[in-house]
C-alpha atoms as a PDB file:
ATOM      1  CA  UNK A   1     -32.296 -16.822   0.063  1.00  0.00           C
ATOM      2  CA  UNK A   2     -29.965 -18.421  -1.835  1.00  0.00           C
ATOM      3  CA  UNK A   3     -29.720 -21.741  -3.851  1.00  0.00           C
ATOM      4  CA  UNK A   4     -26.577 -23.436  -5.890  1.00  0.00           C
ATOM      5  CA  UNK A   5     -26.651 -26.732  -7.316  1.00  0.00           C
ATOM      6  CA  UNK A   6     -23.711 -27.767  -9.999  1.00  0.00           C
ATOM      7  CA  UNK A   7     -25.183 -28.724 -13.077  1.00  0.00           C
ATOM      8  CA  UNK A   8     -25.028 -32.170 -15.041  1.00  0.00           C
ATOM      9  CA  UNK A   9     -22.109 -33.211 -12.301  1.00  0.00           C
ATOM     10  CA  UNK A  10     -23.068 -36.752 -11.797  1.00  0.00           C
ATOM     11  CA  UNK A  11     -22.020 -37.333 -15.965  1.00  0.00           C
ATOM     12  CA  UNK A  12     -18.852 -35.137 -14.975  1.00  0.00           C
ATOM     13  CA  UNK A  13     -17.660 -36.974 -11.936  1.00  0.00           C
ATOM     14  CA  UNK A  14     -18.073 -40.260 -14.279  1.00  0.00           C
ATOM     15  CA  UNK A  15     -16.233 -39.042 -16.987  1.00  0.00           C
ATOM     16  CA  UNK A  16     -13.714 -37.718 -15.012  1.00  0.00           C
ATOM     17  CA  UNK A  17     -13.128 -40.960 -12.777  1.00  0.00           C
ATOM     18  CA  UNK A  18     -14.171 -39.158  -9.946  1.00  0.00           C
ATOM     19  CA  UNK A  19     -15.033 -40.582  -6.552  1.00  0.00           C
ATOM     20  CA  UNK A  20     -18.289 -39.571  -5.309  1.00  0.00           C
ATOM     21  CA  UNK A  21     -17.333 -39.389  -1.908  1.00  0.00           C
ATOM     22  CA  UNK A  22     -14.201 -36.872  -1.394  1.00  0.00           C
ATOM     23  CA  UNK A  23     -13.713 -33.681  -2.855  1.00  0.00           C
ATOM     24  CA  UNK A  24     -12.706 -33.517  -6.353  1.00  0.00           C
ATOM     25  CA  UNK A  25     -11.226 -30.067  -8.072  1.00  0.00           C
ATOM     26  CA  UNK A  26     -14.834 -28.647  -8.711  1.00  0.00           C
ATOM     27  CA  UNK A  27     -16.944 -29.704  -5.132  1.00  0.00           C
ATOM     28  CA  UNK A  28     -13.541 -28.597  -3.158  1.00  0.00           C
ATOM     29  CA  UNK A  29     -13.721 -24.968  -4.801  1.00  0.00           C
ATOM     30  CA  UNK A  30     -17.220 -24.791  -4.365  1.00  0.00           C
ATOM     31  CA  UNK A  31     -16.782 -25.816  -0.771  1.00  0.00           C
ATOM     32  CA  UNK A  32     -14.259 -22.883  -0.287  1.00  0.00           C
ATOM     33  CA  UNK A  33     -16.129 -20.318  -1.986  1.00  0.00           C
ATOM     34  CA  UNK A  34     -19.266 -20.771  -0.235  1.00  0.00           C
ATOM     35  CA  UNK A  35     -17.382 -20.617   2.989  1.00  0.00           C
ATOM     36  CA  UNK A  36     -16.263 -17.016   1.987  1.00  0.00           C
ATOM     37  CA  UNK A  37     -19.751 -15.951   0.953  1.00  0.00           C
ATOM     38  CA  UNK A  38     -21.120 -17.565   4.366  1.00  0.00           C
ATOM     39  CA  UNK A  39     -18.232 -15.234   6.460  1.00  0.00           C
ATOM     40  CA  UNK A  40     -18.608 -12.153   4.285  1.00  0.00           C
ATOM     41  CA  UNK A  41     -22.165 -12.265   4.710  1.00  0.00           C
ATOM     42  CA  UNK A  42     -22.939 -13.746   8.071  1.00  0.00           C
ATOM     43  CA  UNK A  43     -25.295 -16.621   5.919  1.00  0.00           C
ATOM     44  CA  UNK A  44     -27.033 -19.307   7.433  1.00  0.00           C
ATOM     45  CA  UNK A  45     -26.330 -22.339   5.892  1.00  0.00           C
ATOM     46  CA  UNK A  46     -29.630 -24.396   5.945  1.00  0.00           C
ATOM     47  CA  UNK A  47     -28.179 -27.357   4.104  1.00  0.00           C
ATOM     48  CA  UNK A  48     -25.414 -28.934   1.434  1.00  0.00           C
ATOM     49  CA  UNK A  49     -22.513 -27.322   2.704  1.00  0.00           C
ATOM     50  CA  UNK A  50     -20.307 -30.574   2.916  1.00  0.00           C
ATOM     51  CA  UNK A  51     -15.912 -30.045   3.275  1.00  0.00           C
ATOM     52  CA  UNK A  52     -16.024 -33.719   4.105  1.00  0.00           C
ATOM     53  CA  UNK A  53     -17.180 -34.944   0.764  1.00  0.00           C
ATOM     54  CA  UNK A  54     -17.387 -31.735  -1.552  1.00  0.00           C
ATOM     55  CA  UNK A  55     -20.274 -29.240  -1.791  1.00  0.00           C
ATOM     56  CA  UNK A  56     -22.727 -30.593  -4.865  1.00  0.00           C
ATOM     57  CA  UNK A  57     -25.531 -28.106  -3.805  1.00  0.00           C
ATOM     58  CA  UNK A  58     -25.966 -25.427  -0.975  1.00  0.00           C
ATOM     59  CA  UNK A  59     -29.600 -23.826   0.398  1.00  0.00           C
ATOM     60  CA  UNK A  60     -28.203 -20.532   2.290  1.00  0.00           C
ATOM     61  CA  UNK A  61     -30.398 -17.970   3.707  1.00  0.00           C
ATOM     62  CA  UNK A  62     -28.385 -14.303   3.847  1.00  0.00           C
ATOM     63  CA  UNK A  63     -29.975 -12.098   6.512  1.00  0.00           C
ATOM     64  CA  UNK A  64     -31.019  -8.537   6.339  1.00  0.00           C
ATOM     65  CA  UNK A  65     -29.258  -8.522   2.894  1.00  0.00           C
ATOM     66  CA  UNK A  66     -31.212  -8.118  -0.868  1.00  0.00           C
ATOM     67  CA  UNK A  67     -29.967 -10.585  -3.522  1.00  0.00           C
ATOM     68  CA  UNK A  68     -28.772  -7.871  -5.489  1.00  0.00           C
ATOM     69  CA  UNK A  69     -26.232  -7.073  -2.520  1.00  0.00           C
ATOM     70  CA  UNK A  70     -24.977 -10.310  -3.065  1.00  0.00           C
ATOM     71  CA  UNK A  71     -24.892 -10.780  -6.843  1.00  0.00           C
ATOM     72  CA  UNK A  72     -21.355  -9.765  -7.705  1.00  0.00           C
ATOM     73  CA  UNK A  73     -19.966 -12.552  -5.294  1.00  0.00           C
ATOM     74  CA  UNK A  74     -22.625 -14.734  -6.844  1.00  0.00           C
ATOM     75  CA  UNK A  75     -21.389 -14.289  -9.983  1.00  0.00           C
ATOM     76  CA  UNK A  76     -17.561 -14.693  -8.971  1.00  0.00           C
ATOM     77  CA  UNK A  77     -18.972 -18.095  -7.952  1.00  0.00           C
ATOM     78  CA  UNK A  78     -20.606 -18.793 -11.055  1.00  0.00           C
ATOM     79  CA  UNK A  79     -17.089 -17.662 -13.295  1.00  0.00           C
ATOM     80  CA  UNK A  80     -15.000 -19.193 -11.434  1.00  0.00           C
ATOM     81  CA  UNK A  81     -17.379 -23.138 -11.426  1.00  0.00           C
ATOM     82  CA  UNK A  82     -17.104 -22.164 -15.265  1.00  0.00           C
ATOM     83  CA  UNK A  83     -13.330 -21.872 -14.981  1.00  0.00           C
ATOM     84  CA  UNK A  84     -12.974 -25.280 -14.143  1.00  0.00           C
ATOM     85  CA  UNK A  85     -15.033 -27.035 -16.808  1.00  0.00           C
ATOM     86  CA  UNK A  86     -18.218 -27.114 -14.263  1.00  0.00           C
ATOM     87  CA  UNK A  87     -21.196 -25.342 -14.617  1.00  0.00           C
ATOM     88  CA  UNK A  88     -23.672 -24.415 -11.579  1.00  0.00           C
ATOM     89  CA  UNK A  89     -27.278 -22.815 -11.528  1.00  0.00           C
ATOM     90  CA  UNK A  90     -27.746 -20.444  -8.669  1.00  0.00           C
ATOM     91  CA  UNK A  91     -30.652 -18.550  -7.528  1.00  0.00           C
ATOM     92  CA  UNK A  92     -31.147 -15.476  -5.342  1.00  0.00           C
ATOM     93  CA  UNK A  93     -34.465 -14.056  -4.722  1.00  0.00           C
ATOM     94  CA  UNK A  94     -35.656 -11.920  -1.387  1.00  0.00           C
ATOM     95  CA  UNK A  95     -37.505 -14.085   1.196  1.00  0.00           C
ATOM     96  CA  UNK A  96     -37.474 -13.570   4.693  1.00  0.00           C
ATOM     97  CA  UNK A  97     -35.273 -16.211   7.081  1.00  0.00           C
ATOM     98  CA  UNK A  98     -37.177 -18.675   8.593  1.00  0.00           C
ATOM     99  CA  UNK A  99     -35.351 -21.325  10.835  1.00  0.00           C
ATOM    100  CA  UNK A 100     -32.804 -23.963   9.979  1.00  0.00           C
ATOM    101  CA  UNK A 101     -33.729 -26.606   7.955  1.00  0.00           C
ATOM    102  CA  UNK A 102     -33.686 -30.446   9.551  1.00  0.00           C
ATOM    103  CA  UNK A 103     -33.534 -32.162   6.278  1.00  0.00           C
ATOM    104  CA  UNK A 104     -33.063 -31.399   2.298  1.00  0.00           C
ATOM    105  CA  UNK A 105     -36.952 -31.396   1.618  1.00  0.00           C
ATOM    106  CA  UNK A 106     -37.325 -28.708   4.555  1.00  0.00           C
ATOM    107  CA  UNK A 107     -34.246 -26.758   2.541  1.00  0.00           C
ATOM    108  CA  UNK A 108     -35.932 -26.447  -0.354  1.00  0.00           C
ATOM    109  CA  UNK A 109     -39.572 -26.290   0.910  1.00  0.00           C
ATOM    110  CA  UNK A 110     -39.823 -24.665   4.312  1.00  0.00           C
ATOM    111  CA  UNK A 111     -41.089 -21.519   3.659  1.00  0.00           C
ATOM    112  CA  UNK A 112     -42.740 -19.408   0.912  1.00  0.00           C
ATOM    113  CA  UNK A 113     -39.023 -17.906  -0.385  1.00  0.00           C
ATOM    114  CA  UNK A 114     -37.469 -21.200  -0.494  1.00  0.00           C
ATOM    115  CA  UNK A 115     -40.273 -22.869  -2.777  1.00  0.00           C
ATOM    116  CA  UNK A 116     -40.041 -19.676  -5.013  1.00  0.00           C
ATOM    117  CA  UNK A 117     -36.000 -20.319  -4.562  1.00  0.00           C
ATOM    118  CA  UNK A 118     -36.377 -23.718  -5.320  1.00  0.00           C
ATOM    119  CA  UNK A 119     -39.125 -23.293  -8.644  1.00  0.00           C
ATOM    120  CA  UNK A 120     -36.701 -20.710 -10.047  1.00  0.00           C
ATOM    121  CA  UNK A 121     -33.604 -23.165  -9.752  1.00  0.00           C
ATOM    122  CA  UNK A 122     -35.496 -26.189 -11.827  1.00  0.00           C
ATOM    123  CA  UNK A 123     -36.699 -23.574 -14.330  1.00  0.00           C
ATOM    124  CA  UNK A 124     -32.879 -22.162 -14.728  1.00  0.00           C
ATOM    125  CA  UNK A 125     -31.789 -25.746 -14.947  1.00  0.00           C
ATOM    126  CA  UNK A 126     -34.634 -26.878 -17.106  1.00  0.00           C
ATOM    127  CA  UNK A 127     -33.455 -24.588 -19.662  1.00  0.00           C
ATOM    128  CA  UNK A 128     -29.823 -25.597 -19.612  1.00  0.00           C
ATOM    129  CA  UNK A 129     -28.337 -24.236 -16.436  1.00  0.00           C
ATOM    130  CA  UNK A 130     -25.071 -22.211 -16.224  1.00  0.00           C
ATOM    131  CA  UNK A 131     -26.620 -19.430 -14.831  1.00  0.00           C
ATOM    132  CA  UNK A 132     -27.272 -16.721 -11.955  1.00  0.00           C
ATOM    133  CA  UNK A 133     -30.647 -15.400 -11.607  1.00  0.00           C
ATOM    134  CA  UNK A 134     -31.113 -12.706  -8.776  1.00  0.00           C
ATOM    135  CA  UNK A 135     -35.062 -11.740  -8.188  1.00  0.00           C
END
């Protein structure tokens, strides 16, 4: 299970002049880097992934994979965001896959491993964001 959400990116986009509903330099590269991780790891996107307007946030389940499989691509995501002037909280914890999600609530609440996925995230962000925390 696996959670990204940019941090603060609503103030960015404004600051920037950014429209809110194409890609912009950060959402594009975010868009394109989850799409790598999704190949490379035969993920399941459950929802967020969005090329037509940018990729904000992404709820990905990875299976038959532990997050600490994952973590160096994780954190290639995370350096990268940073590169840019962005900063992104993401999450990995071990949870076991469930099925798709129908809406953002079900994403994020669904099962047991997305709630802990979820709790984890606000915490991270809570405390400033910027960060990769595998469990």
């Amino acid at each position: 299970m696996v959670i990204m959400d940019l941090d603060r990116f609503g103030d960015m986009v404004r600051e920037r002049g950014w429209s809110e509903y194409s890609p912009n330099p950060v959402t594009g590269t975010l868009t394109r880097l989850v799409e790598e991780f999704v190949s490379k790891w035969s993920a399941v996107v459950l929802y967020g992934l969005d090329p037509g307007r940018g990729t904000e946030e992404v709820v990905l389940e990875v299976p038959n994979v532990s997050p600490q499989d994952v973590e160096e691509d994780l954190r290639r995501i995370l350096e990268e965001i940073k590169r840019l002037g962005a900063c992104i909280s993401i999450v990995a914890v071990k949870a076991y896959v469930g099925l798709p999600a129908s809406s953002r609530k079900e994403a994020y609440t669904g099962t047991p491993g997305r709630r802990l996925a979820a709790k984890l995230l606000r915490r991270i962000k809570r405390r400033g964001g910027c960060q990769l925390l595998v469990i």
